[in-house]
Protein backbone atom coordinates (compact mmCIF):
# COMPACT_ATOMS: atom_id res chain seq x y z
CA UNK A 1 -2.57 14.71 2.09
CA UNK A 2 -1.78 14.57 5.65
CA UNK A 3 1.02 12.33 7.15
CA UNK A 4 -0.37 9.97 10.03
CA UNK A 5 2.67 8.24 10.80
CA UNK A 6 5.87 6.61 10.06
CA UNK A 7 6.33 3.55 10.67
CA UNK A 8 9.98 1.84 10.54
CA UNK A 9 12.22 -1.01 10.77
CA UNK A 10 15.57 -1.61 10.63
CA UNK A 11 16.57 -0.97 6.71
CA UNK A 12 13.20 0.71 5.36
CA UNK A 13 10.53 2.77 6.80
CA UNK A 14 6.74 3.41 5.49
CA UNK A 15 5.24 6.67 5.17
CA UNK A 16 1.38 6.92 5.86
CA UNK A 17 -0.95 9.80 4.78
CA UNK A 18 -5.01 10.31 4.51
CA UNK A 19 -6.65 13.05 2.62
CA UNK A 20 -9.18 15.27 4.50
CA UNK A 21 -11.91 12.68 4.36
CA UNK A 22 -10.01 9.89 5.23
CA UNK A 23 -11.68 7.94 1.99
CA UNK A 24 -7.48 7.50 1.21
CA UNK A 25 -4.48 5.40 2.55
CA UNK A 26 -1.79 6.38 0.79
CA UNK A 27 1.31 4.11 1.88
CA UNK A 28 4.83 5.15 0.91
CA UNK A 29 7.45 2.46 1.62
CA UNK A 30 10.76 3.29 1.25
CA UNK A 31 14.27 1.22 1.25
CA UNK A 32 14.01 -2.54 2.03
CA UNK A 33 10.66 -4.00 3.09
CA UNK A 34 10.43 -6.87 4.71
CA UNK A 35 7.68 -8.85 6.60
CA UNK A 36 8.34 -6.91 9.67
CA UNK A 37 7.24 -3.55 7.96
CA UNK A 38 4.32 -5.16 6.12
CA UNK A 39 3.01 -7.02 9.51
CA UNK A 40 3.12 -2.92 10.67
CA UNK A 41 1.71 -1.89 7.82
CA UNK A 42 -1.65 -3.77 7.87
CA UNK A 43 -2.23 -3.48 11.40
CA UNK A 44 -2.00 0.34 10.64
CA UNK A 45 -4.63 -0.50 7.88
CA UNK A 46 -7.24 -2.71 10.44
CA UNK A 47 -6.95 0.21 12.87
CA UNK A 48 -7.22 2.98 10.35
CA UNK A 49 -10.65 0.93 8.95
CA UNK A 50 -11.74 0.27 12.44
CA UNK A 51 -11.60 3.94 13.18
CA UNK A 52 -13.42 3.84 9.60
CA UNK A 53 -16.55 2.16 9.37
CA UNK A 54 -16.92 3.56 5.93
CA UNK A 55 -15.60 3.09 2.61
CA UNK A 56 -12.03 4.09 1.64
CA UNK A 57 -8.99 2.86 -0.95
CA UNK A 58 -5.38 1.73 0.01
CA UNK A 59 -3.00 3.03 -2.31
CA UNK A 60 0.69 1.89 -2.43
CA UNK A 61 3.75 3.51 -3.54
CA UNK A 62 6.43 1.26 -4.58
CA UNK A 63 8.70 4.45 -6.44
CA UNK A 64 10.41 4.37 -2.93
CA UNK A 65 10.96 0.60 -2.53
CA UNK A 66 14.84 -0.65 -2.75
CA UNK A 67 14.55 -4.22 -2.29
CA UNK A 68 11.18 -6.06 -1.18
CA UNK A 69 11.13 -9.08 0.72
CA UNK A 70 9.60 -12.14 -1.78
CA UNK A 71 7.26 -12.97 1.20
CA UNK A 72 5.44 -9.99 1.09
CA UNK A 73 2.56 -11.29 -0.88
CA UNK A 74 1.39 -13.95 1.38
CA UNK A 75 1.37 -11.42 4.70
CA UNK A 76 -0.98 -9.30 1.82
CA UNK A 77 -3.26 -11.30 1.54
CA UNK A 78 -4.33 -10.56 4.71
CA UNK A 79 -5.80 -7.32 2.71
CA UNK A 80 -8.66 -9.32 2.12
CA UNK A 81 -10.07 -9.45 5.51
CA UNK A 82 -11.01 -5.49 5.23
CA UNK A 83 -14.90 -4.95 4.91
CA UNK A 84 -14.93 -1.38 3.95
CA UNK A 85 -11.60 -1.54 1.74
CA UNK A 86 -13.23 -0.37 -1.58
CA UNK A 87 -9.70 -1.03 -4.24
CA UNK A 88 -6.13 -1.77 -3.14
CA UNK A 89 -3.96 0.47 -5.69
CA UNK A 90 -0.73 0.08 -6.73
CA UNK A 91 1.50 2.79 -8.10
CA UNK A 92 4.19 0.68 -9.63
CA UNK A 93 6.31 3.03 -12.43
CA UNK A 94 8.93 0.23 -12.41
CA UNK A 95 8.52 -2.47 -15.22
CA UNK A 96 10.21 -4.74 -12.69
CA UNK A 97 8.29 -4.26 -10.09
CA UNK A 98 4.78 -4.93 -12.85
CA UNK A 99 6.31 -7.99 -13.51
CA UNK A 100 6.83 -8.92 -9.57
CA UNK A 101 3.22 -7.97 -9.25
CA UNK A 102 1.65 -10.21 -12.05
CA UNK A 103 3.48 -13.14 -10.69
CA UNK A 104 2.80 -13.04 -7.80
CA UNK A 105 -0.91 -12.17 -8.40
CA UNK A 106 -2.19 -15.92 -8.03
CA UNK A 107 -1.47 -14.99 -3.61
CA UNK A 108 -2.14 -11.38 -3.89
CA UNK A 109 -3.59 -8.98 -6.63
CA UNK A 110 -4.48 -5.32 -6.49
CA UNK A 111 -7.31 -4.20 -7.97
CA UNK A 112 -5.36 -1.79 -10.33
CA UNK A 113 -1.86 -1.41 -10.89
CA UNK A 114 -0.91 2.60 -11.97
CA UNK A 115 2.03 3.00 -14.61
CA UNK A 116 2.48 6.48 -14.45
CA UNK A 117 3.18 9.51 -11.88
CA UNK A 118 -0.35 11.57 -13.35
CA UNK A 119 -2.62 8.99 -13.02
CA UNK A 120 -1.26 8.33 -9.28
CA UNK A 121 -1.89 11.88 -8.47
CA UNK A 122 -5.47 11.46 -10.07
CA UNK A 123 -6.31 9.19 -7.57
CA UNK A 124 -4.56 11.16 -4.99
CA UNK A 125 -7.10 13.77 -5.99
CA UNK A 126 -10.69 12.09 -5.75
């Protein structure tokens, strides 16, 4: 993987990598994310598929994530609007966090929700 950029706030920052082919976003957030970070993070993702014009998956990494604004899910579905998004992952090893997700899934669902740190780093590897 290869690091883009990182983009930050005031409590939390976001981590961005590709792989080679840029087929991959691979978004690490890390401490408190708020609505701030996630406006920065899809306007990271529109320019990335802009730059695109082909096919590619957004994978998210909530190991990293301390405390995530309850808002978050309405500025996501904003996901939507991305033509050549193929899946929207998320790598979510925290029951917690599952639970967040699935209730919250009537604004905003990923396609697939990953339990575990090997199949994460299967994706990582198509």
């Amino acid at each position: 993987m290869q690091k883009l950029e990182t983009l930050t706030s005031n409590f939390g920052y976001i981590e961005v990598f590709t792989n080679l082919e840029r087929t991959i976003l691979y978004i690490i957030p890390h401490g408190y994310i708020g609505p701030k970070l996630v406006k920065k993070d899809l306007a990271f993702a529109f320019a990335f598929e802009e730059k695109q014009q082909n096919s590619w998956t957004y994978i998210v990494d909530t190991s990293k994530v301390k405390v995530a604004n309850p808002l978050n899910p309405f500025y996501l579905r904003k996901l939507q609007e991305l033509k050549f998004m193929q899946e929207y992952i998320v790598y979510a090893p925290s029951l917690f966090v599952r639970v967040m997700l699935q209730l919250s899934s009537w604004i905003s669902r990923p396609d697939r929700v990953l339990k575990t740190e090997e199949s994460l780093l299967s994706e990582l590897g198509k």
